[in-house]
Structure formats: C-alpha cells, structure tokens
PDB file of N, CA and C in Angstrom:
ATOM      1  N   UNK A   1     -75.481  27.412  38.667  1.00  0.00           N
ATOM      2  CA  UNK A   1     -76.326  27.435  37.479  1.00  0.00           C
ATOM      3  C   UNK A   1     -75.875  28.515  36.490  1.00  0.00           C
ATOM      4  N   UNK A   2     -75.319  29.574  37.404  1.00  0.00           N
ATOM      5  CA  UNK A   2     -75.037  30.929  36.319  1.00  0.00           C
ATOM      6  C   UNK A   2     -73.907  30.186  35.433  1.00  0.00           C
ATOM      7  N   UNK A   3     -72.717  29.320  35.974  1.00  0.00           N
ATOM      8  CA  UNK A   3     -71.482  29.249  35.206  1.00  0.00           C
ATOM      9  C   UNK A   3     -71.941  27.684  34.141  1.00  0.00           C
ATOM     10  N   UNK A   4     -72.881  27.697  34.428  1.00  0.00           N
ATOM     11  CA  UNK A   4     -73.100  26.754  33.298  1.00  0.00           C
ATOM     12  C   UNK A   4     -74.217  27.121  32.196  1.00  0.00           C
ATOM     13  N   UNK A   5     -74.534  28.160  32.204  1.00  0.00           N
ATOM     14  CA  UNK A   5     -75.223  28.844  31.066  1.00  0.00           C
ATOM     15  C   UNK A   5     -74.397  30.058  30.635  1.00  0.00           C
ATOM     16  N   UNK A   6     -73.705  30.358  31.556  1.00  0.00           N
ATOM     17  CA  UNK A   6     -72.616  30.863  30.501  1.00  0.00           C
ATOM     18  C   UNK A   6     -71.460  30.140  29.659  1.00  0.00           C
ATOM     19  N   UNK A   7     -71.319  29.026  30.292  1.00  0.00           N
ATOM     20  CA  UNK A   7     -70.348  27.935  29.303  1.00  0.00           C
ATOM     21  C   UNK A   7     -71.501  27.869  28.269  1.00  0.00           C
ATOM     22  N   UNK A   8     -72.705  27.473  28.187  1.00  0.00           N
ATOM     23  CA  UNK A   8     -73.334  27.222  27.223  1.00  0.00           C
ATOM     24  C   UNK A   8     -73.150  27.943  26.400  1.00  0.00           C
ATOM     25  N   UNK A   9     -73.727  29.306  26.655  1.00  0.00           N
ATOM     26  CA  UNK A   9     -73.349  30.062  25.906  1.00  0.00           C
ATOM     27  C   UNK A   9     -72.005  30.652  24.961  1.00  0.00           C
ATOM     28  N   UNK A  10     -71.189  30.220  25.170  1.00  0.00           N
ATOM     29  CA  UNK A  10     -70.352  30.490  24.424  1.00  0.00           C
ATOM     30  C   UNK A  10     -69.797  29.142  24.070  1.00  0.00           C
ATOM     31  N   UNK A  11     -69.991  28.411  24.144  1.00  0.00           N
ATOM     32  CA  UNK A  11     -70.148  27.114  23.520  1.00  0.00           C
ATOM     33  C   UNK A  11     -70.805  27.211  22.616  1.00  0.00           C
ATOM     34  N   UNK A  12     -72.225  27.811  22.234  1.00  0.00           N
ATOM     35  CA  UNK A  12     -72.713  28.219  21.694  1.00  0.00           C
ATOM     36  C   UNK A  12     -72.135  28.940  20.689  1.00  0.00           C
ATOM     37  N   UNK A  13     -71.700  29.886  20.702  1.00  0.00           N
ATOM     38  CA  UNK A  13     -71.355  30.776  20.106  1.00  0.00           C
ATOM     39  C   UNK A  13     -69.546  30.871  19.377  1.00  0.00           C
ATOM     40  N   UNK A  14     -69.118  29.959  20.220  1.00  0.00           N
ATOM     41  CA  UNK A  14     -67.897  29.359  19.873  1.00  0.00           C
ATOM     42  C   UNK A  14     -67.835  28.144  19.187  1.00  0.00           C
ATOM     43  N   UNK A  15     -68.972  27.118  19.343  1.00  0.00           N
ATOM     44  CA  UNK A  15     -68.642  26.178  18.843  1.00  0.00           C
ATOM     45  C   UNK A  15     -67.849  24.866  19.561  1.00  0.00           C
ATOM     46  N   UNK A  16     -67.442  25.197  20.856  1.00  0.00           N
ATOM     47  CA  UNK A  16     -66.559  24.779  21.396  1.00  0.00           C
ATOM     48  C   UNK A  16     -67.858  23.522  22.508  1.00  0.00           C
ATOM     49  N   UNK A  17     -66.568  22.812  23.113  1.00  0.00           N
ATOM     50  CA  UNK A  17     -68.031  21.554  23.535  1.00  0.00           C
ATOM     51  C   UNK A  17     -67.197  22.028  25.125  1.00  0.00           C
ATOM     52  N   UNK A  18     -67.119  22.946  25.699  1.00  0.00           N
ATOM     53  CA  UNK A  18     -66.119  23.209  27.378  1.00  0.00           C
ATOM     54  C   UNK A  18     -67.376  22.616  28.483  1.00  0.00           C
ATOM     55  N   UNK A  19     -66.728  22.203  29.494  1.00  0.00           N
ATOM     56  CA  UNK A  19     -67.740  22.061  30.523  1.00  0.00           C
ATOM     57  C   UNK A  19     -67.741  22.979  31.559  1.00  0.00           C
ATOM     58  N   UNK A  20     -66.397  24.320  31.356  1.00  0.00           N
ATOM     59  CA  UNK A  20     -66.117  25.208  32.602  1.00  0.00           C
ATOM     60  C   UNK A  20     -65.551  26.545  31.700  1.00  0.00           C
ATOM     61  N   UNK A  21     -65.878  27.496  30.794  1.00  0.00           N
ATOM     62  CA  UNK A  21     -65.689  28.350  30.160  1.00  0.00           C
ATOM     63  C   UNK A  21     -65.098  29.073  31.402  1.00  0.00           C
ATOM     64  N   UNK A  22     -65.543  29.138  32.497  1.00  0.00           N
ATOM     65  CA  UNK A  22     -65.399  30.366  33.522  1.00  0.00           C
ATOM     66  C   UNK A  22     -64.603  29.944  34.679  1.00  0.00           C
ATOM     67  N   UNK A  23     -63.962  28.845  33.984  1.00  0.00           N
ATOM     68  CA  UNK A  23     -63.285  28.443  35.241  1.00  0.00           C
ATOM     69  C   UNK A  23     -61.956  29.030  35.906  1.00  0.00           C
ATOM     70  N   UNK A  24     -61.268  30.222  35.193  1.00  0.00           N
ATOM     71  CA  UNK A  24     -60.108  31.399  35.517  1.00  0.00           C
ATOM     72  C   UNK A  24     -58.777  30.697  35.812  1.00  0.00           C
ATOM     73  N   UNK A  25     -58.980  29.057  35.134  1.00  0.00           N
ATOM     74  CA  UNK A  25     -57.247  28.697  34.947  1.00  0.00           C
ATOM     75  C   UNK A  25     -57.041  28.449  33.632  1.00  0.00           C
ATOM     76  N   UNK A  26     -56.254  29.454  32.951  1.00  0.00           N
ATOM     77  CA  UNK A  26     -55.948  28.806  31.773  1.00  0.00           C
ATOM     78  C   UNK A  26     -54.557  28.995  31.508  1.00  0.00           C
ATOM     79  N   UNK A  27     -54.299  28.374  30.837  1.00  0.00           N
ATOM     80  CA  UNK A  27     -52.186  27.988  30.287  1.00  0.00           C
ATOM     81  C   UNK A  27     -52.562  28.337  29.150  1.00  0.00           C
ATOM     82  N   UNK A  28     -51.454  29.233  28.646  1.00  0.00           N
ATOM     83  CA  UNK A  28     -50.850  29.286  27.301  1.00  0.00           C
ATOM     84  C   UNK A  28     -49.362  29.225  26.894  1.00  0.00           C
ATOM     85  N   UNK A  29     -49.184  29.053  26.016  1.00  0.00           N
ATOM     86  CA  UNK A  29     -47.977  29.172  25.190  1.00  0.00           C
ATOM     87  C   UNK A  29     -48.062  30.828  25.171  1.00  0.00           C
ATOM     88  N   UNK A  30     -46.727  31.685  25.453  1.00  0.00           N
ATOM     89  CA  UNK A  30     -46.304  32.627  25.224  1.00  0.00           C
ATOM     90  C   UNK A  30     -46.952  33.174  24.043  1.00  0.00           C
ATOM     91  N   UNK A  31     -46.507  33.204  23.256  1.00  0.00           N
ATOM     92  CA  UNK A  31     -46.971  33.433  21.917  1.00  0.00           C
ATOM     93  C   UNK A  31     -48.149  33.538  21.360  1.00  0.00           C
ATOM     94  N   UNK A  32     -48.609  32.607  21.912  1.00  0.00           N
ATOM     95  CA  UNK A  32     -50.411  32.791  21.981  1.00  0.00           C
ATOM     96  C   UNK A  32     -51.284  33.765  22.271  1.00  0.00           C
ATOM     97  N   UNK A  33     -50.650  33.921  23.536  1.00  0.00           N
ATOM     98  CA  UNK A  33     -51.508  35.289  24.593  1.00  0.00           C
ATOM     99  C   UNK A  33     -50.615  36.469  24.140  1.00  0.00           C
ATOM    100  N   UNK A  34     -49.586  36.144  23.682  1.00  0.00           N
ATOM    101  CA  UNK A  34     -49.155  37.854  23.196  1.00  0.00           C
ATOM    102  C   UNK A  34     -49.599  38.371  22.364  1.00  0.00           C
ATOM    103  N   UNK A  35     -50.495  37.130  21.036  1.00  0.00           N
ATOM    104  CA  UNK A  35     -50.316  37.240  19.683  1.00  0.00           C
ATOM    105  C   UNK A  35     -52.146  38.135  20.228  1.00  0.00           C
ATOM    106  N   UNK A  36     -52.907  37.889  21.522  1.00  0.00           N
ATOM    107  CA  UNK A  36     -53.635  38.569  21.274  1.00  0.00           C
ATOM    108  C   UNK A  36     -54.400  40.016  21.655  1.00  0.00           C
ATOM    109  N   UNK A  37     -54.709  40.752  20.964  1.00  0.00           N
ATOM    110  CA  UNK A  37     -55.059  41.786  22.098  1.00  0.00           C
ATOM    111  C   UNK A  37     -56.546  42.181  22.875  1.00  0.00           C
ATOM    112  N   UNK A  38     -56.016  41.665  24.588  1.00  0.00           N
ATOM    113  CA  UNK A  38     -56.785  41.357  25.640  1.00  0.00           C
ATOM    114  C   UNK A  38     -57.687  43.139  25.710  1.00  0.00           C
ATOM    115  N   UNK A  39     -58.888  43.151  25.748  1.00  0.00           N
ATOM    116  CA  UNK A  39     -59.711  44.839  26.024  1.00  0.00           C
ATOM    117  C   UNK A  39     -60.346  44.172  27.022  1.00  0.00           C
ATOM    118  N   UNK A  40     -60.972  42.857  27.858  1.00  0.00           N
ATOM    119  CA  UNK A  40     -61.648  43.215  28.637  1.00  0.00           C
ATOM    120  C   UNK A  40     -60.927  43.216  30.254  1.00  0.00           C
ATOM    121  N   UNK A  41     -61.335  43.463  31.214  1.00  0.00           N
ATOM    122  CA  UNK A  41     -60.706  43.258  32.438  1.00  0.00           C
ATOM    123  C   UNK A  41     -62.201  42.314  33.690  1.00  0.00           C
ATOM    124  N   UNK A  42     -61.287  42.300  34.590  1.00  0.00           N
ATOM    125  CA  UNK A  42     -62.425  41.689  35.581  1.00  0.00           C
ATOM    126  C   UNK A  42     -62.621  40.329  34.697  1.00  0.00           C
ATOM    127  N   UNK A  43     -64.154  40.258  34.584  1.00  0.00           N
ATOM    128  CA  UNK A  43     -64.355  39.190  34.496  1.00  0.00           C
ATOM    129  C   UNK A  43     -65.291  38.444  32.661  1.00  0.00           C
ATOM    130  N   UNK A  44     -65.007  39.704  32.521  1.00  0.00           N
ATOM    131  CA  UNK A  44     -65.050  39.756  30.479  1.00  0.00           C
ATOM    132  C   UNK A  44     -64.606  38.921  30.186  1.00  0.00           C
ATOM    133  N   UNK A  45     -62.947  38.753  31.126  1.00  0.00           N
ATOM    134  CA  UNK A  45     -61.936  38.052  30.088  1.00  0.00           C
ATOM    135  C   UNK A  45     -62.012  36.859  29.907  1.00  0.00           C
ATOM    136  N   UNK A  46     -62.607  36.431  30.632  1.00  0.00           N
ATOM    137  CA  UNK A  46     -62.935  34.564  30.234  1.00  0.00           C
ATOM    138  C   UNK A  46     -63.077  34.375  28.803  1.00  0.00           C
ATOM    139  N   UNK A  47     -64.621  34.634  28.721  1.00  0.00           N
ATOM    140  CA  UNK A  47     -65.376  35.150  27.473  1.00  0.00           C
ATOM    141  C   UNK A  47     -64.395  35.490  26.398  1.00  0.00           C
ATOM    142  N   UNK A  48     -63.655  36.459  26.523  1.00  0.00           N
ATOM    143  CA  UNK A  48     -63.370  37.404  25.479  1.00  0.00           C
ATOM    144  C   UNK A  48     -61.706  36.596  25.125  1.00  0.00           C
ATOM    145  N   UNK A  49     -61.196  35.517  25.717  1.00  0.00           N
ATOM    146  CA  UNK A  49     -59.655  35.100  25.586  1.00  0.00           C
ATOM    147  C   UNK A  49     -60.716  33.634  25.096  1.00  0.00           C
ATOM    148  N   UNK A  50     -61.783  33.098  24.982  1.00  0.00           N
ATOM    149  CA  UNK A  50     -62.010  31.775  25.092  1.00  0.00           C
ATOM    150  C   UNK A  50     -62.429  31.706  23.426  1.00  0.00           C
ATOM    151  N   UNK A  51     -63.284  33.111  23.268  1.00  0.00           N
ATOM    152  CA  UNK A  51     -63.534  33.419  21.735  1.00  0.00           C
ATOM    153  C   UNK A  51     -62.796  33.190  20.840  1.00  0.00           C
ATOM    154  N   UNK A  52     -61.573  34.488  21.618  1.00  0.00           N
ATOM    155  CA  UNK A  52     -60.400  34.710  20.550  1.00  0.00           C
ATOM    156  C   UNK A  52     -59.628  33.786  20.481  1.00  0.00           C
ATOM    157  N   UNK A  53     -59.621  32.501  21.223  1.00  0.00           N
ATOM    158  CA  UNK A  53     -58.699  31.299  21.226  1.00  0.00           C
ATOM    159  C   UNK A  53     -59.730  30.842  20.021  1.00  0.00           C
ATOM    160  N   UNK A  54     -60.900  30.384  20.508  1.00  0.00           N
ATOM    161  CA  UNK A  54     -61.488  29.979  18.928  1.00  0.00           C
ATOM    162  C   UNK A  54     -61.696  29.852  17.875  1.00  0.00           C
ATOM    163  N   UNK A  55     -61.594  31.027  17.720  1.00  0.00           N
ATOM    164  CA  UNK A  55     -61.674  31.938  16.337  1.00  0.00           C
ATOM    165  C   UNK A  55     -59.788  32.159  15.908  1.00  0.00           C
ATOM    166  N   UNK A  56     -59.337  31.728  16.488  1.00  0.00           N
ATOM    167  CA  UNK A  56     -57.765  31.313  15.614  1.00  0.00           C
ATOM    168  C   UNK A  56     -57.597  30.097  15.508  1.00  0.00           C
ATOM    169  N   UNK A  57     -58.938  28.876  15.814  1.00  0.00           N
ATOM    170  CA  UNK A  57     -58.495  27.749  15.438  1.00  0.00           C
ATOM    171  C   UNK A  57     -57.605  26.751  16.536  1.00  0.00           C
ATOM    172  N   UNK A  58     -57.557  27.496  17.621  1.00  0.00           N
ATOM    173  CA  UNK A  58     -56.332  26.594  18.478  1.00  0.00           C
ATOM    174  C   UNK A  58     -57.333  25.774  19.289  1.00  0.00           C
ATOM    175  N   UNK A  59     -56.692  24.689  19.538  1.00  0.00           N
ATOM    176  CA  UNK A  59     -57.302  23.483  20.284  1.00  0.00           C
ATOM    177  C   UNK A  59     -57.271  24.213  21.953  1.00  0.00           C
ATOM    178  N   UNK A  60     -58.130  23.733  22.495  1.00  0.00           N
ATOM    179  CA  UNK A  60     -58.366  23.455  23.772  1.00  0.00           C
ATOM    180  C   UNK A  60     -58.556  22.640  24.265  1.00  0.00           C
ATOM    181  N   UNK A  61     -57.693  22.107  25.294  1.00  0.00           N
ATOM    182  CA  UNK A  61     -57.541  21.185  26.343  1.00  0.00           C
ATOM    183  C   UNK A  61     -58.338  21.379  27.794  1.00  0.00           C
ATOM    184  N   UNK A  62     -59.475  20.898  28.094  1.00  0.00           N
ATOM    185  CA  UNK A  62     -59.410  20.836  29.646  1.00  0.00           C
ATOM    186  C   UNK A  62     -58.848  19.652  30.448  1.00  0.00           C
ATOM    187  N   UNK A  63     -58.444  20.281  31.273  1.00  0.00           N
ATOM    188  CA  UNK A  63     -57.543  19.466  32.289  1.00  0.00           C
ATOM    189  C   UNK A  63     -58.049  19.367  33.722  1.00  0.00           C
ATOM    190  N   UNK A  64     -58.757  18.263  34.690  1.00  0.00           N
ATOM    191  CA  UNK A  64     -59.371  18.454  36.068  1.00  0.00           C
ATOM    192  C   UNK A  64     -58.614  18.637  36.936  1.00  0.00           C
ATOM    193  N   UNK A  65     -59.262  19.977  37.793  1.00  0.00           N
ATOM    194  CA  UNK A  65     -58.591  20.631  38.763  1.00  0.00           C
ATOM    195  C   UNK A  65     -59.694  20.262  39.759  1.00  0.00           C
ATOM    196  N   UNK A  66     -59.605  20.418  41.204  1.00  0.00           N
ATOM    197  CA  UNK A  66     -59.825  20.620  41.990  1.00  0.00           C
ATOM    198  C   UNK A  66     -59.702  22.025  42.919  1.00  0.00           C
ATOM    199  N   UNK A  67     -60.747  22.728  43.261  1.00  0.00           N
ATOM    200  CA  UNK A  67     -61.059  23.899  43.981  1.00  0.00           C
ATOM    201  C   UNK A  67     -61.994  24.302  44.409  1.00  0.00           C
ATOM    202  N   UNK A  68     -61.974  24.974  45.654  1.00  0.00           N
ATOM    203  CA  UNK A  68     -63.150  25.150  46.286  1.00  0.00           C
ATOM    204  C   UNK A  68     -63.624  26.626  45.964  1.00  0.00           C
ATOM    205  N   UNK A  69     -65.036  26.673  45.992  1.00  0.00           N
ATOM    206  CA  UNK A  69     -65.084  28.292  45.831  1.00  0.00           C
ATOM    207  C   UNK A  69     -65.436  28.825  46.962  1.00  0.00           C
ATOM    208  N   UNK A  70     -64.914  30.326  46.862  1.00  0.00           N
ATOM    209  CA  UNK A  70     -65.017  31.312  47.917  1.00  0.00           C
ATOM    210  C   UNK A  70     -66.666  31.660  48.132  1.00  0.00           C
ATOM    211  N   UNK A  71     -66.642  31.668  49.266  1.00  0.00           N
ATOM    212  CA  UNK A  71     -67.732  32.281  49.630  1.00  0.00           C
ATOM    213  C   UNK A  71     -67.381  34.151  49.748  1.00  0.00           C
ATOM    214  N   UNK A  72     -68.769  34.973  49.568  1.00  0.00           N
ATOM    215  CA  UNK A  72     -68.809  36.243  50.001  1.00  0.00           C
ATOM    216  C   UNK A  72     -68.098  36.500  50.834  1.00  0.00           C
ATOM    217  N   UNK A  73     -68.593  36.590  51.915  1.00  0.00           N
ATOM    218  CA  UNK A  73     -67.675  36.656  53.394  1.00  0.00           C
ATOM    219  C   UNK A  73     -66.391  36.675  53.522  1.00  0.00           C
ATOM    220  N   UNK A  74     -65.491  35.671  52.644  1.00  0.00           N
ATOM    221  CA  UNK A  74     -64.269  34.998  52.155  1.00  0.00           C
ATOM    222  C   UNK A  74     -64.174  35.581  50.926  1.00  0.00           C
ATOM    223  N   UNK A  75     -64.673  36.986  50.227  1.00  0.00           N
ATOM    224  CA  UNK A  75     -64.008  37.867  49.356  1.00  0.00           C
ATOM    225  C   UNK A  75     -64.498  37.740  47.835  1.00  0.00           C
ATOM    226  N   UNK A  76     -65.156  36.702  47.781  1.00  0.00           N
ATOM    227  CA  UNK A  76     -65.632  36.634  46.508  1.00  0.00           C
ATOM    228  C   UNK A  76     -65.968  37.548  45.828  1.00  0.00           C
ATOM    229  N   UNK A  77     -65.691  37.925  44.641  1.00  0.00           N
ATOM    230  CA  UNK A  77     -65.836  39.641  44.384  1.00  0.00           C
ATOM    231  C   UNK A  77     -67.010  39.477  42.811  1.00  0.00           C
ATOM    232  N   UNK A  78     -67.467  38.182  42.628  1.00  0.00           N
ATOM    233  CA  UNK A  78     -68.305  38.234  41.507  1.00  0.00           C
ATOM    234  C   UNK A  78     -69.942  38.436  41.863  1.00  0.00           C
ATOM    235  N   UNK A  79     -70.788  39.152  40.917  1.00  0.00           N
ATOM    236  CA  UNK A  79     -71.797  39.435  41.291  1.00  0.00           C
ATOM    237  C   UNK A  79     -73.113  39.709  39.531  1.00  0.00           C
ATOM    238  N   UNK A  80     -73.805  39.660  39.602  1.00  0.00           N
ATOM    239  CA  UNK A  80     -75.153  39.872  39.288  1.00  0.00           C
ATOM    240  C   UNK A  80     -74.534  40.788  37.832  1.00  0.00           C
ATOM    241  N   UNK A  81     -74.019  42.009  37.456  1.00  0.00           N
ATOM    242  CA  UNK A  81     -73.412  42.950  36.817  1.00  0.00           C
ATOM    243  C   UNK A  81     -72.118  42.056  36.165  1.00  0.00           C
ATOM    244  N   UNK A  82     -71.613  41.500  36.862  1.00  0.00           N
ATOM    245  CA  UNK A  82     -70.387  40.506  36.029  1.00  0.00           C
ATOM    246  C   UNK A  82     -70.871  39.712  35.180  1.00  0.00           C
ATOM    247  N   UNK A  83     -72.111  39.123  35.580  1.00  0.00           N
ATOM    248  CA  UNK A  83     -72.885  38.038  34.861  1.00  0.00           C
ATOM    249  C   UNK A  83     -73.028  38.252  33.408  1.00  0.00           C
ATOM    250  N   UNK A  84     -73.634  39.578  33.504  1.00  0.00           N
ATOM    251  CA  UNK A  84     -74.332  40.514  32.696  1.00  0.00           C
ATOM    252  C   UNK A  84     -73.186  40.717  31.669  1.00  0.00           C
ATOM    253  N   UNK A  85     -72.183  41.144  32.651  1.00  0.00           N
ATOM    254  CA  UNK A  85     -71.001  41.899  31.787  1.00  0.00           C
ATOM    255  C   UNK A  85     -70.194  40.154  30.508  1.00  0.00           C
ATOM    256  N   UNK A  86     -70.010  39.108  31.391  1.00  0.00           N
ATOM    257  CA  UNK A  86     -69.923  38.094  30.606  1.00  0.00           C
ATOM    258  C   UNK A  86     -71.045  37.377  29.364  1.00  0.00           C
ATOM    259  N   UNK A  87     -72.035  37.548  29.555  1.00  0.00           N
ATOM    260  CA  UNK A  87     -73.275  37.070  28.205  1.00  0.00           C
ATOM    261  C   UNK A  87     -72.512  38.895  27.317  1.00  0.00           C
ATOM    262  N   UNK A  88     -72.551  39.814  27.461  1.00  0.00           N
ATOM    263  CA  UNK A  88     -72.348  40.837  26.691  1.00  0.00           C
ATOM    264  C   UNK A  88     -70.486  40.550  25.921  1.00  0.00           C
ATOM    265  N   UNK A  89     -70.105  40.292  26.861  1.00  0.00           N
ATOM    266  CA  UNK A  89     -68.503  39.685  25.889  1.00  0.00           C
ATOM    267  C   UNK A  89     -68.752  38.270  25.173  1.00  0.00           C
ATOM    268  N   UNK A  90     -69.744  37.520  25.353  1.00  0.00           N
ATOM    269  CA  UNK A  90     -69.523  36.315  24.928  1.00  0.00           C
ATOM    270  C   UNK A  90     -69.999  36.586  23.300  1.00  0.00           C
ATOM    271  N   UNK A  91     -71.582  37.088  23.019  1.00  0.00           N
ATOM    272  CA  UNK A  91     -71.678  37.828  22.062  1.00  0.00           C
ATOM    273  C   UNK A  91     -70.633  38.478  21.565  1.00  0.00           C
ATOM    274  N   UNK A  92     -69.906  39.588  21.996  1.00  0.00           N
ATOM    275  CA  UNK A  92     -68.985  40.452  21.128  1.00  0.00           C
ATOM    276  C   UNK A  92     -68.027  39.927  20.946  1.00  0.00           C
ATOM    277  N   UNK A  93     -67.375  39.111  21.329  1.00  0.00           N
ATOM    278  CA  UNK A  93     -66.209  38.080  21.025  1.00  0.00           C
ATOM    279  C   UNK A  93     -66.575  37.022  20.558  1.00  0.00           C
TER     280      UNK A  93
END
C-alpha cells in the first residue's frame, strides 16, 4: 500500500501516469544521468531521479519485470523513516 501512494504521489506531482515510481530499476542513456545532479542517497533517489527526469521533459518507459521482494529476515533494509524520507523528496523534487 505504502509503494502505491507514493507512486501516486509523485504522479501527482510529476504529472507522470507510473504504476511503480519505487520500483529501483531504472535504465538510462549515459548522458542523461550524468546531465543530472543526484543529492539524495538510500532511498530519496527514486523520488528525486523520477522528478528530475520529468521536469526535463524525457519520456518514460515502463517495462514488466518480474521480482520477488525481500522479506526482513532476508535483509530488507526499508522502513517507516524511508517512507517519510520519500513523500519529503517527492515534494522537493
């Protein structure tokens, strides 16, 4: 439920129609990702690379992947404070 109110949200706020904002595979063209400069780390960066793709106008493609997610136990390192920390980049980006 969390990763789909944060797609909303910056769907929202982007404009963009994504069904997986947070989904941590994305491809670029070289040039693209150099041309921008990345400040957040962890888990900002979704948010904060999905904006700045926006806001230069470049198309986005999703493409279906298949993956399972980690459980805790199995290392999962996202939590409650990341959440937080992503609605706060989605706004600032």
């Amino acid at each position: 439920m969390a990763n789909k109110f944060l797609t909303f949200l910056s769907n929202c706020k982007t404009g963009l129609k994504l069904t997986d904002m947070e989904t941590c595979y994305k491809a670029f063209k070289r040039e693209i990702i150099q041309s921008i400069n990345i400040e957040e780390m962890r888990f900002g960066f979704e948010p904060e690379i999905t904006a700045k793709i926006a806001k230069q106008g470049i198309k986005i493609k999703e493409v279906p992947i298949k993956y399972y997610p980690r459980k805790n136990s199995e290392g999962k390192k996202i939590g409650f404070k990341d959440g937080i920390r992503a609605i706060i980049c989605i706004w600032k980006y």
